[in-house]
Protein backbone atom coordinates (compact mmCIF):
# COMPACT_ATOMS: atom_id res chain seq x y z
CA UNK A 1 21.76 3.11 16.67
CA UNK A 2 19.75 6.56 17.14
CA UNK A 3 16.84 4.89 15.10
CA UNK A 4 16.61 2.39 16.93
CA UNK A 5 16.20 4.44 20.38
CA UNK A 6 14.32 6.97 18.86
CA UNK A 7 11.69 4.09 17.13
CA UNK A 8 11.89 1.05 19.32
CA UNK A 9 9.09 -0.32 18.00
CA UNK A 10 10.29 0.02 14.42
CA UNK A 11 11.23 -3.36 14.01
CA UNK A 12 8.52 -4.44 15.06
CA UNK A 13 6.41 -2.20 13.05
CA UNK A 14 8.28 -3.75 10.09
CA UNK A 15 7.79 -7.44 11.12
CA UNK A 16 3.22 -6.65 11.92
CA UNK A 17 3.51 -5.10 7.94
CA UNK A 18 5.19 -8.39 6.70
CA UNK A 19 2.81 -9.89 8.57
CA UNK A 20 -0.57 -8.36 7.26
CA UNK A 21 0.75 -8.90 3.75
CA UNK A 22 0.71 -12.09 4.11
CA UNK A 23 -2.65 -12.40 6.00
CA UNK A 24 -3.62 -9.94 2.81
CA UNK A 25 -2.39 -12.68 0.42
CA UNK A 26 -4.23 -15.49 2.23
CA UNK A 27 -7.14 -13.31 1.58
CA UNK A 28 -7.32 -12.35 -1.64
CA UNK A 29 -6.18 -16.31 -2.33
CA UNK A 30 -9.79 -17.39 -0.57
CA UNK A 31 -11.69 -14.32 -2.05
CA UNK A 32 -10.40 -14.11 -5.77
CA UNK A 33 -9.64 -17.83 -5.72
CA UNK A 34 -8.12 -18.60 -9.31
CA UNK A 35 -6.95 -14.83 -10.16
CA UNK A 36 -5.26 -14.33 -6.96
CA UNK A 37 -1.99 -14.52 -8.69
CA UNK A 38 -3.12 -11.10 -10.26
CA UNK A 39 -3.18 -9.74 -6.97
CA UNK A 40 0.44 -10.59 -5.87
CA UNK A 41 2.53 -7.89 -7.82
CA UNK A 42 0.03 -4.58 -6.38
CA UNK A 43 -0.22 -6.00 -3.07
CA UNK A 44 3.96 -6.54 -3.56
CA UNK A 45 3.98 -2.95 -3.95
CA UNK A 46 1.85 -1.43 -1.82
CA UNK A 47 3.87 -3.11 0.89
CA UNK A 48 7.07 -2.36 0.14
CA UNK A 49 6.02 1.23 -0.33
CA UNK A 50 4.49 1.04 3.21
CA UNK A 51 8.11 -0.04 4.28
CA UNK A 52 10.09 2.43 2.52
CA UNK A 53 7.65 4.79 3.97
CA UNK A 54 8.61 3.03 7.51
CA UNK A 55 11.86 3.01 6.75
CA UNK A 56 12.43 6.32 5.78
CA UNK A 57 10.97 7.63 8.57
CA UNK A 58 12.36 5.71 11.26
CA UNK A 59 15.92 6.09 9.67
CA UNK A 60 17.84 9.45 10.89
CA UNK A 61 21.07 7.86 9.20
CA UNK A 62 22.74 9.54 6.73
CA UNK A 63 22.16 5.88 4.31
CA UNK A 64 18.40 6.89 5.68
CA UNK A 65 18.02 10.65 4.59
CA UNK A 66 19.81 9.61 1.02
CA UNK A 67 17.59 6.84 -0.17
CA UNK A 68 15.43 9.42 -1.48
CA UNK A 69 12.13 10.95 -0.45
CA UNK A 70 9.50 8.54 0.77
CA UNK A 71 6.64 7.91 -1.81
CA UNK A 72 3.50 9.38 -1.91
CA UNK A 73 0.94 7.63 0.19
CA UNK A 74 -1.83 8.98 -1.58
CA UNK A 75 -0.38 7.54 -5.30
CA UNK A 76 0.71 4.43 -3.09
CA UNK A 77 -2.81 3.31 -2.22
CA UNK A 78 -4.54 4.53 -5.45
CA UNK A 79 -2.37 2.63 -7.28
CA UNK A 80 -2.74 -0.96 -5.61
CA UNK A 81 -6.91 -0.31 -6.05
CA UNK A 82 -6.50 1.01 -9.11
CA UNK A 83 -4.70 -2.46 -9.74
CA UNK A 84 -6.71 -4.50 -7.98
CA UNK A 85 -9.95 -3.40 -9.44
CA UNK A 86 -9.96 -5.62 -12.36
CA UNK A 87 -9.41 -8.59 -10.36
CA UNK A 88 -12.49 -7.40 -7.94
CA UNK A 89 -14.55 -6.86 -10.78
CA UNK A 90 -13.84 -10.24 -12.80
CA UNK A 91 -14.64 -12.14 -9.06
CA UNK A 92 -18.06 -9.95 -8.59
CA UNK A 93 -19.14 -10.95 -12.78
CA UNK A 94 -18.27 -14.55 -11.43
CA UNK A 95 -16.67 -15.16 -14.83
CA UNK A 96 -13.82 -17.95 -13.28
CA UNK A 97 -13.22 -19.36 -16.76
CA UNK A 98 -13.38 -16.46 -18.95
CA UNK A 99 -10.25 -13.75 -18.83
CA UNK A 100 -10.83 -10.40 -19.70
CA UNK A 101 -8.72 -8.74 -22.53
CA UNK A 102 -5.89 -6.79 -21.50
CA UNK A 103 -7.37 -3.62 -23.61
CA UNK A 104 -10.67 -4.27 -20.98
CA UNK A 105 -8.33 -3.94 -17.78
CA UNK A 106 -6.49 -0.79 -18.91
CA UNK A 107 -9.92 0.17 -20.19
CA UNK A 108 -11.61 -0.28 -16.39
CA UNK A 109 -8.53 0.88 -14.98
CA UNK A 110 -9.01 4.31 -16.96
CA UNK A 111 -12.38 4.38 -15.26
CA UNK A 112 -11.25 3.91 -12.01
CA UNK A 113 -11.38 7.48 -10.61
CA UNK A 114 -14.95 7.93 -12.34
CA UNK A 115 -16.26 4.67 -10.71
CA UNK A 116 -14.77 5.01 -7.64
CA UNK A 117 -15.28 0.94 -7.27
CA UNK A 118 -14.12 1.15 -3.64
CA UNK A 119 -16.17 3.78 -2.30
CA UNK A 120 -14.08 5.63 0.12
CA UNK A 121 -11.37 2.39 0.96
CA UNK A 122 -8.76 3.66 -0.35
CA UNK A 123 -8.73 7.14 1.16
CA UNK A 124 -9.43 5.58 4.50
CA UNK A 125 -6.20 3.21 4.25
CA UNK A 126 -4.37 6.76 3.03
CA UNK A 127 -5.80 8.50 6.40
CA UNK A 128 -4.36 5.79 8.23
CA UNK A 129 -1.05 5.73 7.27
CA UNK A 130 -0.64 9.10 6.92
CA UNK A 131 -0.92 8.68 11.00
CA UNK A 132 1.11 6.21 11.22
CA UNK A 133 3.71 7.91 9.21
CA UNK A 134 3.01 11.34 11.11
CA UNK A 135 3.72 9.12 14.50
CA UNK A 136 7.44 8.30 13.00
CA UNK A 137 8.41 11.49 12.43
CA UNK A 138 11.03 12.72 14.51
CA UNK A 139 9.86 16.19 16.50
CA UNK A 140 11.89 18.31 14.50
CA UNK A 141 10.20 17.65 11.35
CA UNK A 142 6.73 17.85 12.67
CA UNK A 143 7.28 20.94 13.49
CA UNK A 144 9.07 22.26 10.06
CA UNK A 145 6.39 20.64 8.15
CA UNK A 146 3.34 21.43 10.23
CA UNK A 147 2.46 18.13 11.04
C-alpha cells in the first residue's frame, strides 16, 4: 500500500517494460529473421532484470527489502549484448543457412569487450536506467547513497 502511493506510476512502469519487450521481440524477429529464437532467452533476461530492478525499488515492503539486492545494471546490459552479439554478427555475414559452432560463439563472445561490437549502446541503455532507477528511489536512500 505505501508503494503504491509512493510510486503511482509503478504499475505502469511495469506494464510500458512488458511492453517494449515485446516490441523488442517483434524486432529482432524482422531484423535477425531465422535466428531470432537466439535472441529470446537474453532479451528474457535483460527484462526481467529491468523488473526486479523496478521492483525492488518501488517495493518499501518488508517481502520488498528481502528479495535480495537488485542486480547490477551495468552486468545486466553487458550481458544481453554480450549475448546478442553472435546473433548480430551471423545476420551482418548474411550466412542464413550456415550456423556457427558453439566453440565460435563463446569464442566471439570472449572478444566482446575487445571489439566493442556495439560501440557505446550498451553503456547508453546502462545511463538510462541508472536514471530511471535513481528516479525510484525513495528520498531517504538518495541521500545515504549519494545519489
Amino acid at each position: 500500500m505505501f508503494r503504491n502511493y509512493m510510486y503511482p506510476n509503478f504499475d505502469h512502469l511495469t506494464g510500458l517494460s512488458h511492453l517494449s519487450q515485446n516490441k523488442t521481440a517483434t524486432l529482432f524477429t524482422q531484423l535477425y529473421r531465422g535466428h531470432a529464437m537466439r535472441t529470446v532467452k537474453p532479451l528474457a533476461n535483460l527484462y526481467d532484470d529491468i523488473r526486479l530492478i523496478l521492483r525492488s525499488e518501488g517495493d518499501l515492503t518488508s517481502e520488498g527489502l528481502s528479495a535480495g539486492p537488485p542486480k547490477d545494471l551495468s552486468v545486466t546490459t553487458k550481458k544481453f549484448f554480450r549475448e546478442l552479439f553472435p546473433v548480430a554478427y551471423h545476420n551482418v555475414l548474411k550466412l542464413d543457412a550456415k550456423q556457427f559452432t558453439p566453440e565460435y560463439e563463446i569464442c566471439l563472445k570472449d572478444a566482446y569487450d575487445a571489439v566493442q561490437p556495439f560501440g557505446d549502446v550498451p553503456q547508453q541503455l546502462f545511463k538510462k536506467l541508472s536514471v530511471v532507477k535513481r528516479s525510484l528511489m525513495p528520498m531517504g536512500n538518495k541521500t545515504q547513497t549519494g545519489n
